[in-house]
N, C-alpha and C. Protein backbone atom coordinates (compact mmCIF):
# COMPACT_ATOMS: atom_id res chain seq x y z
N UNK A 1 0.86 -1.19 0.00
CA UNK A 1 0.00 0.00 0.00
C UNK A 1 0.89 1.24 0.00
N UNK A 2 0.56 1.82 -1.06
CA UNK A 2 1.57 3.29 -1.09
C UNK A 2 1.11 4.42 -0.27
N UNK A 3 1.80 5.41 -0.16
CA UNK A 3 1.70 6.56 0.84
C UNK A 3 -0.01 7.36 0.26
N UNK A 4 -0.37 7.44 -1.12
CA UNK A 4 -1.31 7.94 -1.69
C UNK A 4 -2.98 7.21 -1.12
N UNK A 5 -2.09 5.80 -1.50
CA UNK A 5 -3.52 4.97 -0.78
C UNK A 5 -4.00 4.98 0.75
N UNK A 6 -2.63 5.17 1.61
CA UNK A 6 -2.47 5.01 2.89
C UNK A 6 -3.44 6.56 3.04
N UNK A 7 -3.12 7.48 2.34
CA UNK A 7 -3.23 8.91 2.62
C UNK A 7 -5.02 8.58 2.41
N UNK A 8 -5.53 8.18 1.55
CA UNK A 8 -7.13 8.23 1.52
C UNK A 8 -7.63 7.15 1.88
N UNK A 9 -7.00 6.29 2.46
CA UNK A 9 -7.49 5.78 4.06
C UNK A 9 -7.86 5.86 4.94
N UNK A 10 -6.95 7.00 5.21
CA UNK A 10 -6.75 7.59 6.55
C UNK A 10 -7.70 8.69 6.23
N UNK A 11 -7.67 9.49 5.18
CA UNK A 11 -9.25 10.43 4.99
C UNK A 11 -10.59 9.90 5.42
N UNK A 12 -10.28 8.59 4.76
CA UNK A 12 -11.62 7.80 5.20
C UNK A 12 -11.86 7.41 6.48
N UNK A 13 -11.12 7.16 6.98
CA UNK A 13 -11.53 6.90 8.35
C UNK A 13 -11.41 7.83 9.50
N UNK A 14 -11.38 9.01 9.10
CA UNK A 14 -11.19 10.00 10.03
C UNK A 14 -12.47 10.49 9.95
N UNK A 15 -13.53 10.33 8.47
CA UNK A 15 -14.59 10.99 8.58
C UNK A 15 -15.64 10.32 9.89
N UNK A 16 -15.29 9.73 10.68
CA UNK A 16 -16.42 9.51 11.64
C UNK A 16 -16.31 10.41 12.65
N UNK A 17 -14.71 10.49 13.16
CA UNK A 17 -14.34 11.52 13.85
C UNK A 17 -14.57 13.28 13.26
N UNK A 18 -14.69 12.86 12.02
CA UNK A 18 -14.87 14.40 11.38
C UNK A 18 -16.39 14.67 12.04
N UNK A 19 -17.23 14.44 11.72
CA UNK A 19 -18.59 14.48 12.17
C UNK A 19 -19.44 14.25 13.69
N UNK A 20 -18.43 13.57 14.66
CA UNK A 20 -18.44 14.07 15.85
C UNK A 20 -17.94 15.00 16.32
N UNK A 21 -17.27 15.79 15.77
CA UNK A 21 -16.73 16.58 15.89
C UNK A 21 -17.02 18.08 15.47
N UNK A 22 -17.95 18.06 14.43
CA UNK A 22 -18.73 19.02 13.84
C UNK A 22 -20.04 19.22 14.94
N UNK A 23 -20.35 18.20 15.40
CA UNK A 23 -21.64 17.98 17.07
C UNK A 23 -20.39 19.04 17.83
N UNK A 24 -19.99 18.40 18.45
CA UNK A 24 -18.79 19.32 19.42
C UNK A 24 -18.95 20.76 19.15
N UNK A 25 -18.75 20.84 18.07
CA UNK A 25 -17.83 22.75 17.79
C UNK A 25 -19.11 23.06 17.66
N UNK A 26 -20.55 22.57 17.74
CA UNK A 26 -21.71 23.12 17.01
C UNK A 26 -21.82 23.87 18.81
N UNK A 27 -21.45 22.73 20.11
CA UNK A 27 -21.95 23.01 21.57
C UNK A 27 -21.25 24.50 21.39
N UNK A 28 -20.16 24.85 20.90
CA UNK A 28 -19.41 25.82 21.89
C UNK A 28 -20.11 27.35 21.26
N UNK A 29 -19.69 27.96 22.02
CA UNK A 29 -20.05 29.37 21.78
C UNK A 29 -18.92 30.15 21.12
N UNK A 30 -17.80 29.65 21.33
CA UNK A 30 -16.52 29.99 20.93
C UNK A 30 -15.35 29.01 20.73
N UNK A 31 -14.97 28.77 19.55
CA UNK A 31 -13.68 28.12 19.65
C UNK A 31 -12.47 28.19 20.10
N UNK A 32 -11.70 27.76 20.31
CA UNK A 32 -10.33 27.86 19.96
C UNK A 32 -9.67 27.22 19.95
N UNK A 33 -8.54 27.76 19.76
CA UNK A 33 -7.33 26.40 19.14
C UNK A 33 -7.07 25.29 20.01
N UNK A 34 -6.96 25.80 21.26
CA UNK A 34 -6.72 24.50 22.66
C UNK A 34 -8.17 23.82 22.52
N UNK A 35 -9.26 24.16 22.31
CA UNK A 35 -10.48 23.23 22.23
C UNK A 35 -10.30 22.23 20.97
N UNK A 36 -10.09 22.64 20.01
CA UNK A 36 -10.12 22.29 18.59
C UNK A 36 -8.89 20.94 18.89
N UNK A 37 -7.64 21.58 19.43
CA UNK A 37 -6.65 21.01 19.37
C UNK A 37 -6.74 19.49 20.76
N UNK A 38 -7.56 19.81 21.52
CA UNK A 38 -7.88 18.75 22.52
C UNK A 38 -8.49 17.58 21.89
N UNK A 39 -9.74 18.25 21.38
CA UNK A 39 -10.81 17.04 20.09
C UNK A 39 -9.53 16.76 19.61
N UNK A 40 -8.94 17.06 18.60
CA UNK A 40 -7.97 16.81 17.68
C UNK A 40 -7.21 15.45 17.82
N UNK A 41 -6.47 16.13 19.43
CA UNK A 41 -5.94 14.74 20.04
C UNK A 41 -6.14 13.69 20.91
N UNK A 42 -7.32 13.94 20.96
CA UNK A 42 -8.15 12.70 21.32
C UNK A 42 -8.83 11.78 20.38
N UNK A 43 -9.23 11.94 19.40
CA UNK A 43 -9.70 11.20 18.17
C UNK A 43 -7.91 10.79 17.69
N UNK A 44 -7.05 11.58 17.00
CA UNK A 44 -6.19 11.13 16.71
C UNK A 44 -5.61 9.96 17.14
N UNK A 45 -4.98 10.47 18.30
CA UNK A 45 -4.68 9.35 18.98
C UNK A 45 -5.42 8.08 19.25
N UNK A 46 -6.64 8.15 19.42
CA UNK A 46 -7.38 6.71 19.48
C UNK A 46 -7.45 6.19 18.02
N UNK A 47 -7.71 6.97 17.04
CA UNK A 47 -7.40 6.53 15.71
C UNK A 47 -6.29 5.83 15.31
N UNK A 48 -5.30 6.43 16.02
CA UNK A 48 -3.63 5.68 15.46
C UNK A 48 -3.78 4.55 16.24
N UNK A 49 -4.07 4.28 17.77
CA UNK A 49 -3.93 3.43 18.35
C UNK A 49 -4.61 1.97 17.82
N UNK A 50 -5.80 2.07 17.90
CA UNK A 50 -6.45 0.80 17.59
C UNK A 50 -6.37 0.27 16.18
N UNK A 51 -5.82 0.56 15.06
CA UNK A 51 -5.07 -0.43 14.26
C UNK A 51 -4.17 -1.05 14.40
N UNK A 52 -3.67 -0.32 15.61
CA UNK A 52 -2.48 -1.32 16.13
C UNK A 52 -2.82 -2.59 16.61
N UNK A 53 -3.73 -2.37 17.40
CA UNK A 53 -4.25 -3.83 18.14
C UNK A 53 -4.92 -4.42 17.07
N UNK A 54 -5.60 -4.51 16.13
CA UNK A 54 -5.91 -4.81 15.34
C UNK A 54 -4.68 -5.86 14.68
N UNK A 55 -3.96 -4.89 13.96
CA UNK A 55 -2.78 -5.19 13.67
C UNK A 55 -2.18 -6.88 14.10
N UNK A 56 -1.97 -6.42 15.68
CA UNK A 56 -1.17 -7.37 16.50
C UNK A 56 -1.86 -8.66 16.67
N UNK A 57 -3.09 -8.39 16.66
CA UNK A 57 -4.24 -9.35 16.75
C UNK A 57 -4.30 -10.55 15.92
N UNK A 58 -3.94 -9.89 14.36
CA UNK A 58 -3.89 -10.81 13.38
C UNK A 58 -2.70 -11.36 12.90
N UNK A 59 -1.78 -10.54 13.26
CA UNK A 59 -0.50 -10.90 12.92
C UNK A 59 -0.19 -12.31 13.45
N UNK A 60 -1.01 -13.13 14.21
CA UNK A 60 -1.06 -13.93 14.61
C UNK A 60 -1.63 -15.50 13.89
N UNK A 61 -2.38 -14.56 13.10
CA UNK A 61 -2.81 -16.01 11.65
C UNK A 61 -3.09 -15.29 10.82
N UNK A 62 -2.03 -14.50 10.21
CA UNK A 62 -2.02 -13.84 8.83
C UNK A 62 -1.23 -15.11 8.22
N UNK A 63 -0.35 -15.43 8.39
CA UNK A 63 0.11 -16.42 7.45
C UNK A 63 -0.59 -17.45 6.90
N UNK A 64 -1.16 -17.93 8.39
CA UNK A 64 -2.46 -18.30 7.75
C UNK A 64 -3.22 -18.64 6.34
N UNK A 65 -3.69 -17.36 6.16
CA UNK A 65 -5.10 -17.23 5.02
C UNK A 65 -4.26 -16.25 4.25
N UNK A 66 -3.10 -16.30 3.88
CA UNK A 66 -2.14 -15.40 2.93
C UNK A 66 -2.74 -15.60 1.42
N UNK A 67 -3.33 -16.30 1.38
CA UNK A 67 -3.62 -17.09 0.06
C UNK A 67 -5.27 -15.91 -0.52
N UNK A 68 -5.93 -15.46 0.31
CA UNK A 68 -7.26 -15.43 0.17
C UNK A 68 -7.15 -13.94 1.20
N UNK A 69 -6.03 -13.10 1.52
CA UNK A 69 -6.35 -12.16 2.32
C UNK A 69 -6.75 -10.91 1.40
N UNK A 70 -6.46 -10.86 0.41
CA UNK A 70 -7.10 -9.99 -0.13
C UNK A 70 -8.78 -9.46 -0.49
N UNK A 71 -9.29 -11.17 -0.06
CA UNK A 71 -10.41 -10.93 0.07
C UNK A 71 -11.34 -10.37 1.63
N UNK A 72 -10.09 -10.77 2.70
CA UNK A 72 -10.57 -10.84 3.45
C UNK A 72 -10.30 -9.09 3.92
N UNK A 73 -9.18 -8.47 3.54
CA UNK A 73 -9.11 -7.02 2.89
C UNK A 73 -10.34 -6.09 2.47
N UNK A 74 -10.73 -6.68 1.12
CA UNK A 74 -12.07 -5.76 0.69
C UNK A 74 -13.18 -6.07 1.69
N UNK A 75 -13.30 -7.15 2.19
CA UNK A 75 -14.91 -7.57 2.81
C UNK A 75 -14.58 -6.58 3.77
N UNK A 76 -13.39 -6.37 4.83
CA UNK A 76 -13.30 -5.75 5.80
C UNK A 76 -13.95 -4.08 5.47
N UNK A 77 -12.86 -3.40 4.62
CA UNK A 77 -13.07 -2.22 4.06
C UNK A 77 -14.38 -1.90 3.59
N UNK A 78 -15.14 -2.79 2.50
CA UNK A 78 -16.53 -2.66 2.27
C UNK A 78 -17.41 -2.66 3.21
N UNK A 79 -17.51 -3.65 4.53
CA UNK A 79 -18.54 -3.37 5.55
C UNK A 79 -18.52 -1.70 6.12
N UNK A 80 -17.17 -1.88 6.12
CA UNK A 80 -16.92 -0.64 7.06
C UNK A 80 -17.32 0.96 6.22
N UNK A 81 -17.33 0.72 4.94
CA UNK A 81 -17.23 2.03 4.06
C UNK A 81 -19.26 1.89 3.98
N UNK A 82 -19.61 0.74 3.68
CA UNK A 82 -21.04 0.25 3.84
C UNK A 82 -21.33 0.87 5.22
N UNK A 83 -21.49 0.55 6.37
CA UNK A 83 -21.73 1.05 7.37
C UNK A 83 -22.06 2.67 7.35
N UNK A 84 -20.61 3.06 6.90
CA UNK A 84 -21.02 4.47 7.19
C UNK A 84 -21.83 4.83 5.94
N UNK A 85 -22.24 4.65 5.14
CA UNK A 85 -23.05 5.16 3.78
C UNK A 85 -24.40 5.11 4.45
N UNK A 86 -24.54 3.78 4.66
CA UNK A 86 -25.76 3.72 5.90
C UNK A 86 -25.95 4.90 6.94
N UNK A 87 -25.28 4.76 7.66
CA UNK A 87 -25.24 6.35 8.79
C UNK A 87 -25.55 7.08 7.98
N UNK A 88 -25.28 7.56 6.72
CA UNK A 88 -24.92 9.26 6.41
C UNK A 88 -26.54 9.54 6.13
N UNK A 89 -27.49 8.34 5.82
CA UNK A 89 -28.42 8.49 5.22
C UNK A 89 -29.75 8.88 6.40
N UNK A 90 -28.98 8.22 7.82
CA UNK A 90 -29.82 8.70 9.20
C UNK A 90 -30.44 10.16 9.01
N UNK A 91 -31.30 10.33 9.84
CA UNK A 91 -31.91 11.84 10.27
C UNK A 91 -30.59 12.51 10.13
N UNK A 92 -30.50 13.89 9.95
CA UNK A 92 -28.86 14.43 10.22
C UNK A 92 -29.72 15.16 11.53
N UNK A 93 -28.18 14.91 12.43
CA UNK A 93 -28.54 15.47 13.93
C UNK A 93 -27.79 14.44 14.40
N UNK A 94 -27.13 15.85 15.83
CA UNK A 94 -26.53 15.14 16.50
C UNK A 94 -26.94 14.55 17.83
N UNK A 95 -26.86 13.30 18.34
CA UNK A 95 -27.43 12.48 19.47
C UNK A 95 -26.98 13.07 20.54
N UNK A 96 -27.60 12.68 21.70
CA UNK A 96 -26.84 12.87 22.84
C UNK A 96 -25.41 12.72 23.22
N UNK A 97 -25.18 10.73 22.74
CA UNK A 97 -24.27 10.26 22.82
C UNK A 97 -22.65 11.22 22.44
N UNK A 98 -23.20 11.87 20.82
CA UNK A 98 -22.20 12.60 20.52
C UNK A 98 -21.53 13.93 21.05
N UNK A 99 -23.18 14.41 21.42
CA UNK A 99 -22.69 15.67 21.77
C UNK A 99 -22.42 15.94 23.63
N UNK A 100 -22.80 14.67 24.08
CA UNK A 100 -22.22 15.01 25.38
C UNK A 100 -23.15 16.07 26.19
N UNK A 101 -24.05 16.11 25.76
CA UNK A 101 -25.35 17.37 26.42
C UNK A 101 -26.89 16.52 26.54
N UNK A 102 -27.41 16.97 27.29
CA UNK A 102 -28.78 17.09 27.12
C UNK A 102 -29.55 18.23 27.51
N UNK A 103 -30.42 18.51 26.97
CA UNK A 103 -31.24 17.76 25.59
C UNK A 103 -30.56 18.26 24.75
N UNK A 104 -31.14 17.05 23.43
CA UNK A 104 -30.18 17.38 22.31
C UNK A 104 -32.08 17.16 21.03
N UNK A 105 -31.63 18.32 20.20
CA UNK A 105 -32.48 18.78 19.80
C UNK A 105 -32.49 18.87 17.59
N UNK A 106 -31.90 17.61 17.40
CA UNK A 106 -31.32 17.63 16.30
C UNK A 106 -30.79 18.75 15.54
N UNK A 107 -31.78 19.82 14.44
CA UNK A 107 -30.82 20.71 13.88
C UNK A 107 -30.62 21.96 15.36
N UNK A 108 -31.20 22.02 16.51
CA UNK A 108 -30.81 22.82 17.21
C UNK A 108 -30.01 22.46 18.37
N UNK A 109 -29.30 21.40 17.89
CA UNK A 109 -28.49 20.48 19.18
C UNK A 109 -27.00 20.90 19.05
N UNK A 110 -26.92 21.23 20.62
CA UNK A 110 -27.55 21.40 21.74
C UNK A 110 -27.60 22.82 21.59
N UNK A 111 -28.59 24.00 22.46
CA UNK A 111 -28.27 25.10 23.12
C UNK A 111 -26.88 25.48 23.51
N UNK A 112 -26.52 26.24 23.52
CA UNK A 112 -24.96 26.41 22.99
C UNK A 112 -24.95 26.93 24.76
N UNK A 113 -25.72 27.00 25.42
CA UNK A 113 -25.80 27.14 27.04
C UNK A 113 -25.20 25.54 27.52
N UNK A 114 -25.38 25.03 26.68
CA UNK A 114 -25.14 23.07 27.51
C UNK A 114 -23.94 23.11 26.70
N UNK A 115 -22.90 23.73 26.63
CA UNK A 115 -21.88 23.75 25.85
C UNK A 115 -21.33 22.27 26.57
N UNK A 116 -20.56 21.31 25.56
CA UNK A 116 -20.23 19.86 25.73
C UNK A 116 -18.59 20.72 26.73
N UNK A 117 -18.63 19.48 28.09
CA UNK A 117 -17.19 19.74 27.97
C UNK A 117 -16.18 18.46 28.01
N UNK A 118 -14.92 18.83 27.51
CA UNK A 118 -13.97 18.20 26.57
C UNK A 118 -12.99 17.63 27.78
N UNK A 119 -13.56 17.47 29.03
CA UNK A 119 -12.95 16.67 29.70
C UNK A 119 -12.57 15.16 29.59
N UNK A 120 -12.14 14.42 30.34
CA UNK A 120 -11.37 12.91 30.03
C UNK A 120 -12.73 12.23 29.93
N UNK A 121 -13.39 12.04 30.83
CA UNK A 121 -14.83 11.23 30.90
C UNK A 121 -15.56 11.27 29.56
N UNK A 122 -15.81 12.49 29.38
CA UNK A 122 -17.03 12.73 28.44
C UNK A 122 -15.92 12.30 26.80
N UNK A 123 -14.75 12.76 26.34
CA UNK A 123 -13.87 12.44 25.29
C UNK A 123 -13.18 10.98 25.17
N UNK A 124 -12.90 10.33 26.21
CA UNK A 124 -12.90 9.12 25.78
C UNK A 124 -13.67 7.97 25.28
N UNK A 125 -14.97 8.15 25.81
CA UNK A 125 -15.97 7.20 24.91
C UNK A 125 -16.16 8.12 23.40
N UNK A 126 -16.26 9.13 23.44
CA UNK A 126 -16.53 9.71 21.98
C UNK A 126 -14.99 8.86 21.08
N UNK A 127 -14.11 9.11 21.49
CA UNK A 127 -12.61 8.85 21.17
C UNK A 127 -13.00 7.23 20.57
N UNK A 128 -13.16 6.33 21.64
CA UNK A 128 -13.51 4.96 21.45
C UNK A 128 -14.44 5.01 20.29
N UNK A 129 -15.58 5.28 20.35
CA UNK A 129 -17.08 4.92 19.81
C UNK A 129 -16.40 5.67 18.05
N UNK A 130 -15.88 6.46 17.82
CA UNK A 130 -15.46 7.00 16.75
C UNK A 130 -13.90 6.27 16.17
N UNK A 131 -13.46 5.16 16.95
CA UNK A 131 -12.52 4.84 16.41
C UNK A 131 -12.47 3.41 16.32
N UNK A 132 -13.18 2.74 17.29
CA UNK A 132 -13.49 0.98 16.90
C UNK A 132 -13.17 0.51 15.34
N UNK A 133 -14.07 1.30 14.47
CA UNK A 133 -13.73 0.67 13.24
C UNK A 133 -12.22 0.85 12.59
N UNK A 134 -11.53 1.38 13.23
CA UNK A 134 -10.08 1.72 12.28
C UNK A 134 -9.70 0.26 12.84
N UNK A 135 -9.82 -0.48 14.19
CA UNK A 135 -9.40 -1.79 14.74
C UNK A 135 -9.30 -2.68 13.36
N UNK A 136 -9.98 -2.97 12.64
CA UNK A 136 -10.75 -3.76 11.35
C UNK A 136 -9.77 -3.43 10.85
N UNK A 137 -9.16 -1.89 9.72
CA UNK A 137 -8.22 -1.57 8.92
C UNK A 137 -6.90 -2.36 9.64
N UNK A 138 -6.28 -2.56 11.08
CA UNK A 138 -5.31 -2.77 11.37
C UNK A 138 -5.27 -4.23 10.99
N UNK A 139 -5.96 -4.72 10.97
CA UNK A 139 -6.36 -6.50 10.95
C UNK A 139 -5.75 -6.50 9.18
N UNK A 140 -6.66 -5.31 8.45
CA UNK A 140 -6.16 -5.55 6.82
C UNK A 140 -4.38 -4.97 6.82
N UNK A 141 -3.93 -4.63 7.48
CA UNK A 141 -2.79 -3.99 7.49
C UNK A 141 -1.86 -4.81 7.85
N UNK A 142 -2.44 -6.13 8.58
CA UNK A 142 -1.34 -7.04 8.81
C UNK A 142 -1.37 -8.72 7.83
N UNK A 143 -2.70 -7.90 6.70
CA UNK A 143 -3.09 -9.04 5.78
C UNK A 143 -2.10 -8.08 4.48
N UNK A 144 -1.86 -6.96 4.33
CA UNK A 144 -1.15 -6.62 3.19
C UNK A 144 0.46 -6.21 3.50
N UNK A 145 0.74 -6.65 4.79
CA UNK A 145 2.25 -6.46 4.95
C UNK A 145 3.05 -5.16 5.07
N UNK A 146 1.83 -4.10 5.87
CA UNK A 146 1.75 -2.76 5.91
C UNK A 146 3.21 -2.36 7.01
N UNK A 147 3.97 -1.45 6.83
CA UNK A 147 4.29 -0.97 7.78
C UNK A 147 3.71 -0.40 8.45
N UNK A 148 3.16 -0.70 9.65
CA UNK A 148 2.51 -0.27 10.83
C UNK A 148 2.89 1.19 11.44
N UNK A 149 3.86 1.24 11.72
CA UNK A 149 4.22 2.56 12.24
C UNK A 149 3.88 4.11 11.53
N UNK A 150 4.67 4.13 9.97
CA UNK A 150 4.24 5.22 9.69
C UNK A 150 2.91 5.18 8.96
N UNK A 151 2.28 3.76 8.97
CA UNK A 151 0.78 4.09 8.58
C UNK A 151 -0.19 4.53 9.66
N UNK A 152 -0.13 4.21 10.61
CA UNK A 152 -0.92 4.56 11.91
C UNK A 152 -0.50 6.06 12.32
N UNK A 153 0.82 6.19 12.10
CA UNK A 153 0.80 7.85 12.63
C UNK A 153 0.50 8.61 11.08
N UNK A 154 0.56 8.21 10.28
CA UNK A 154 -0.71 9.68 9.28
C UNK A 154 -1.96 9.28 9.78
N UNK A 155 -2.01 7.61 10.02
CA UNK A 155 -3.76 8.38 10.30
C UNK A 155 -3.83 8.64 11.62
N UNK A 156 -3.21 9.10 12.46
CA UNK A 156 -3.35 9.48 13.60
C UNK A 156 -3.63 11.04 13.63
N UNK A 157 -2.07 11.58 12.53
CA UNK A 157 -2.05 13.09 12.02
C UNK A 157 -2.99 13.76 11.55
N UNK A 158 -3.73 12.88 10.42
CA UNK A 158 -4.88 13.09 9.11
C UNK A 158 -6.00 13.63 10.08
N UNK A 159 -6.14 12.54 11.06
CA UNK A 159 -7.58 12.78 12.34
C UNK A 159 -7.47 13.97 13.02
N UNK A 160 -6.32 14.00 13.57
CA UNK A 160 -6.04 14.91 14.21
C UNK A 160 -6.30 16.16 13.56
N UNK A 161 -6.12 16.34 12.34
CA UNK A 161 -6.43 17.86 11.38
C UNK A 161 -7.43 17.80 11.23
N UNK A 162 -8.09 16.69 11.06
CA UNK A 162 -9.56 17.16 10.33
C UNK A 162 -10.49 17.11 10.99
N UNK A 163 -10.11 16.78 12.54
CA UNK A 163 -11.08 16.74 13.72
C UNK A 163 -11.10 18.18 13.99
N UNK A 164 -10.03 18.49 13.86
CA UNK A 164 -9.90 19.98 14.56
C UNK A 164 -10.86 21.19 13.05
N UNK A 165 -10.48 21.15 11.95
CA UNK A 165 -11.46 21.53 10.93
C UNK A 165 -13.01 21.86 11.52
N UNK A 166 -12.85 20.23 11.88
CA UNK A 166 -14.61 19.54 12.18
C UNK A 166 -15.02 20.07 13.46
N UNK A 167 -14.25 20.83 14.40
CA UNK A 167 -14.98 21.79 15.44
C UNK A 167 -15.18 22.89 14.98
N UNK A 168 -14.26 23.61 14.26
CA UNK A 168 -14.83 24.90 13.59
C UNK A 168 -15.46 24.63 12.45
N UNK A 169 -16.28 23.73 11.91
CA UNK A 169 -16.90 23.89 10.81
C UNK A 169 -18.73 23.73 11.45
N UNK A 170 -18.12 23.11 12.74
CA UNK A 170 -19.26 22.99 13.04
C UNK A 170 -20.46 23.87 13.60
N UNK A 171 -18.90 24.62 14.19
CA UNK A 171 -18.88 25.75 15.27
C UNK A 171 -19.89 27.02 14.11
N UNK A 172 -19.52 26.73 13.43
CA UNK A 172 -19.59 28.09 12.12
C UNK A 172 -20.73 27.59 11.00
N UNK A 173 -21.18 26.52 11.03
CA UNK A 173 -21.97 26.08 9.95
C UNK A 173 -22.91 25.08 10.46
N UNK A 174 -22.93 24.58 11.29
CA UNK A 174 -23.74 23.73 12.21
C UNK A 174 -23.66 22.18 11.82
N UNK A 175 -24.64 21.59 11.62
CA UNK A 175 -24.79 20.67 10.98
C UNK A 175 -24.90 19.38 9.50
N UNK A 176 -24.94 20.55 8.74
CA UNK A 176 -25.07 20.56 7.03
C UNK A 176 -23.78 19.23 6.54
N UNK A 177 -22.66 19.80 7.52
CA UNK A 177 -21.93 18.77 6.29
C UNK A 177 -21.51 17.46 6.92
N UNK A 178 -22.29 17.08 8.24
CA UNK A 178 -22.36 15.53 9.17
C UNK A 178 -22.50 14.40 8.19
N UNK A 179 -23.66 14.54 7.23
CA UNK A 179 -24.24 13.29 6.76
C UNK A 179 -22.75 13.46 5.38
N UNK A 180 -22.45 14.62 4.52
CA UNK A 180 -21.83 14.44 3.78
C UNK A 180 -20.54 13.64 4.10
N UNK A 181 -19.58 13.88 5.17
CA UNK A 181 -18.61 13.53 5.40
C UNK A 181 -18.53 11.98 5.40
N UNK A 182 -19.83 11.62 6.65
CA UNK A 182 -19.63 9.86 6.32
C UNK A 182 -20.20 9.23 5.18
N UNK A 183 -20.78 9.83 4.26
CA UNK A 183 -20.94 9.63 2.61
C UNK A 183 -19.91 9.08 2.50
N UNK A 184 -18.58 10.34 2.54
CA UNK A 184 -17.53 10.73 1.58
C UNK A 184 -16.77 9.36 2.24
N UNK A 185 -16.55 9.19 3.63
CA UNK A 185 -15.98 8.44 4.14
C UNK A 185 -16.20 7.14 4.10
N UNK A 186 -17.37 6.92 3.76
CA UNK A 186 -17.83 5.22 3.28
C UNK A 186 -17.46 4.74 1.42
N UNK A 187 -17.91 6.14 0.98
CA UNK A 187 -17.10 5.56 -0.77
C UNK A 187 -15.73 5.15 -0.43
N UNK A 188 -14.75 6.38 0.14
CA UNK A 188 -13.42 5.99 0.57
C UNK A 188 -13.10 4.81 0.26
N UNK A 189 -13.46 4.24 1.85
CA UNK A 189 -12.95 2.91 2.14
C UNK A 189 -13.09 1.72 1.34
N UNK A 190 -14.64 1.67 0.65
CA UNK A 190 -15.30 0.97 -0.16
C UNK A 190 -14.38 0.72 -1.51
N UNK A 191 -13.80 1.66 -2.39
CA UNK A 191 -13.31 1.94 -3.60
C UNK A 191 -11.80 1.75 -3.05
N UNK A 192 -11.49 1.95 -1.72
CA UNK A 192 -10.25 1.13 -1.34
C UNK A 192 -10.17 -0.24 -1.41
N UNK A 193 -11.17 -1.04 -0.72
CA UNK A 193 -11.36 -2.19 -1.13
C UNK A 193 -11.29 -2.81 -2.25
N UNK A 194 -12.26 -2.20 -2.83
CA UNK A 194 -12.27 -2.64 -4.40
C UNK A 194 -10.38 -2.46 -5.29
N UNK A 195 -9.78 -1.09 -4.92
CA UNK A 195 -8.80 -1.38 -6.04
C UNK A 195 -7.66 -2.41 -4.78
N UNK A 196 -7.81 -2.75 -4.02
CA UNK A 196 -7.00 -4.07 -3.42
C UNK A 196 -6.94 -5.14 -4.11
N UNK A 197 -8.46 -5.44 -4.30
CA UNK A 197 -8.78 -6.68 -5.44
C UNK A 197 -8.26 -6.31 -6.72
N UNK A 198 -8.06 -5.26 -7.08
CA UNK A 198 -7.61 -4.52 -8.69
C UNK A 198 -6.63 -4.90 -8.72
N UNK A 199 -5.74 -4.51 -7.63
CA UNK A 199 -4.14 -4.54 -7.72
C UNK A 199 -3.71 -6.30 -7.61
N UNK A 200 -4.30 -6.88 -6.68
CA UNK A 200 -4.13 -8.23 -6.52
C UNK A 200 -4.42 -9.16 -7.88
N UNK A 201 -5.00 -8.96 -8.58
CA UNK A 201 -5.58 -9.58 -9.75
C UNK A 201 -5.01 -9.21 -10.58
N UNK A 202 -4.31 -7.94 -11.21
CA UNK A 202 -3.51 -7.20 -12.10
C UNK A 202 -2.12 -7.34 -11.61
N UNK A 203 -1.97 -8.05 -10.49
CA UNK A 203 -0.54 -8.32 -10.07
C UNK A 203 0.57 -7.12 -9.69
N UNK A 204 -0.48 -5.67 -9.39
CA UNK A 204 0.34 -3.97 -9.66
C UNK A 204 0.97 -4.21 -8.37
């Protein structure tokens, strides 16, 4: 997997974090960079992390199914790019869960009075719940013989930027571009899948 593919990977899978994150910046009344930059590194970091375990997980009977991992590659990537296409098509609005407030009032969620705060409690399940699925990519990462290291830290980096985007976009535009992002983020992964099988079959 080259740095290009790795690079819209990691786009793709940041869009879940992109869109919790657009909930977030919608609570505050004001941004700033230490807010933006907290989200940032809290998604990031749980993003980079759990492909690792993923990773380590399989590295354990990748040799295994070496024969047939390419399939087991796209199925991964397709559920996961499937999944979110599904989401994007939900009510747009953000839940409780995301935004860390109640009440939460879809396009008027929350009252910017219940501003979310970005303490350890309330950011680590968002962190988790927005990053489970990258676990899956680490599993394909130890089926295509990925270097682990500098693939997990762009997408650690990638999250980290576009989380932080995704509080001021949210902050500034509200809700509008939630459902687009995990669109964008489910073709991603999906059309990743697919040219795996491209490349595997064309021998590239």
């Amino acid at each position: 997997m080259n740095w290009l593919e790795l690079f819209l990977l990691a786009v793709g899978l940041s869009m879940d974090a992109f869109a919790v994150a657009i909930c977030l910046g919608l609570t505050m009344a004001k941004v700033s960079m230490k807010k933006a930059v907290i989200v940032g590194v809290y998604f990031g970091v749980f993003q980079a992390g759990m492909p690792v375990i993923g990773y380590i997980a399989a590295m354990q009977f990748a040799d295994q199914i070496t024969h047939f991992a390419h399939w087991v590659v796209f199925a991964l990537l397709s559920f996961l790019g499937a999944k979110m296409i599904w989401d994007s098509f939900k009510k747009e609005k953000c839940n409780d869960k995301e935004c860390s407030v109640k009440p939460c009032k879809g396009s008027k969620c929350p009252s910017r009075k219940h501003e979310a705060t970005l303490n350890f409690s309330k950011m680590i399940p968002l962190a988790l719940a927005t990053s489970v699925d990258a676990m899956a990519v680490g599993v394909s990462f130890a089926f295509l013989d990925v270097n682990i290291v500098p693939a997990v830290s762009l997408i650690g980096i990638i999250t980290l930027a576009i989380s932080m985007a995704g509080v001021k976009i949210g902050n500034l535009f509200g809700i509008r571009f939630k459902s687009k992002a995990e669109l964008a983020g489910g073709v991603i992964l999906i059309l990743m899948g697919v040219w795996v099988l491209i490349e595997h079959f064309l021998g590239l």
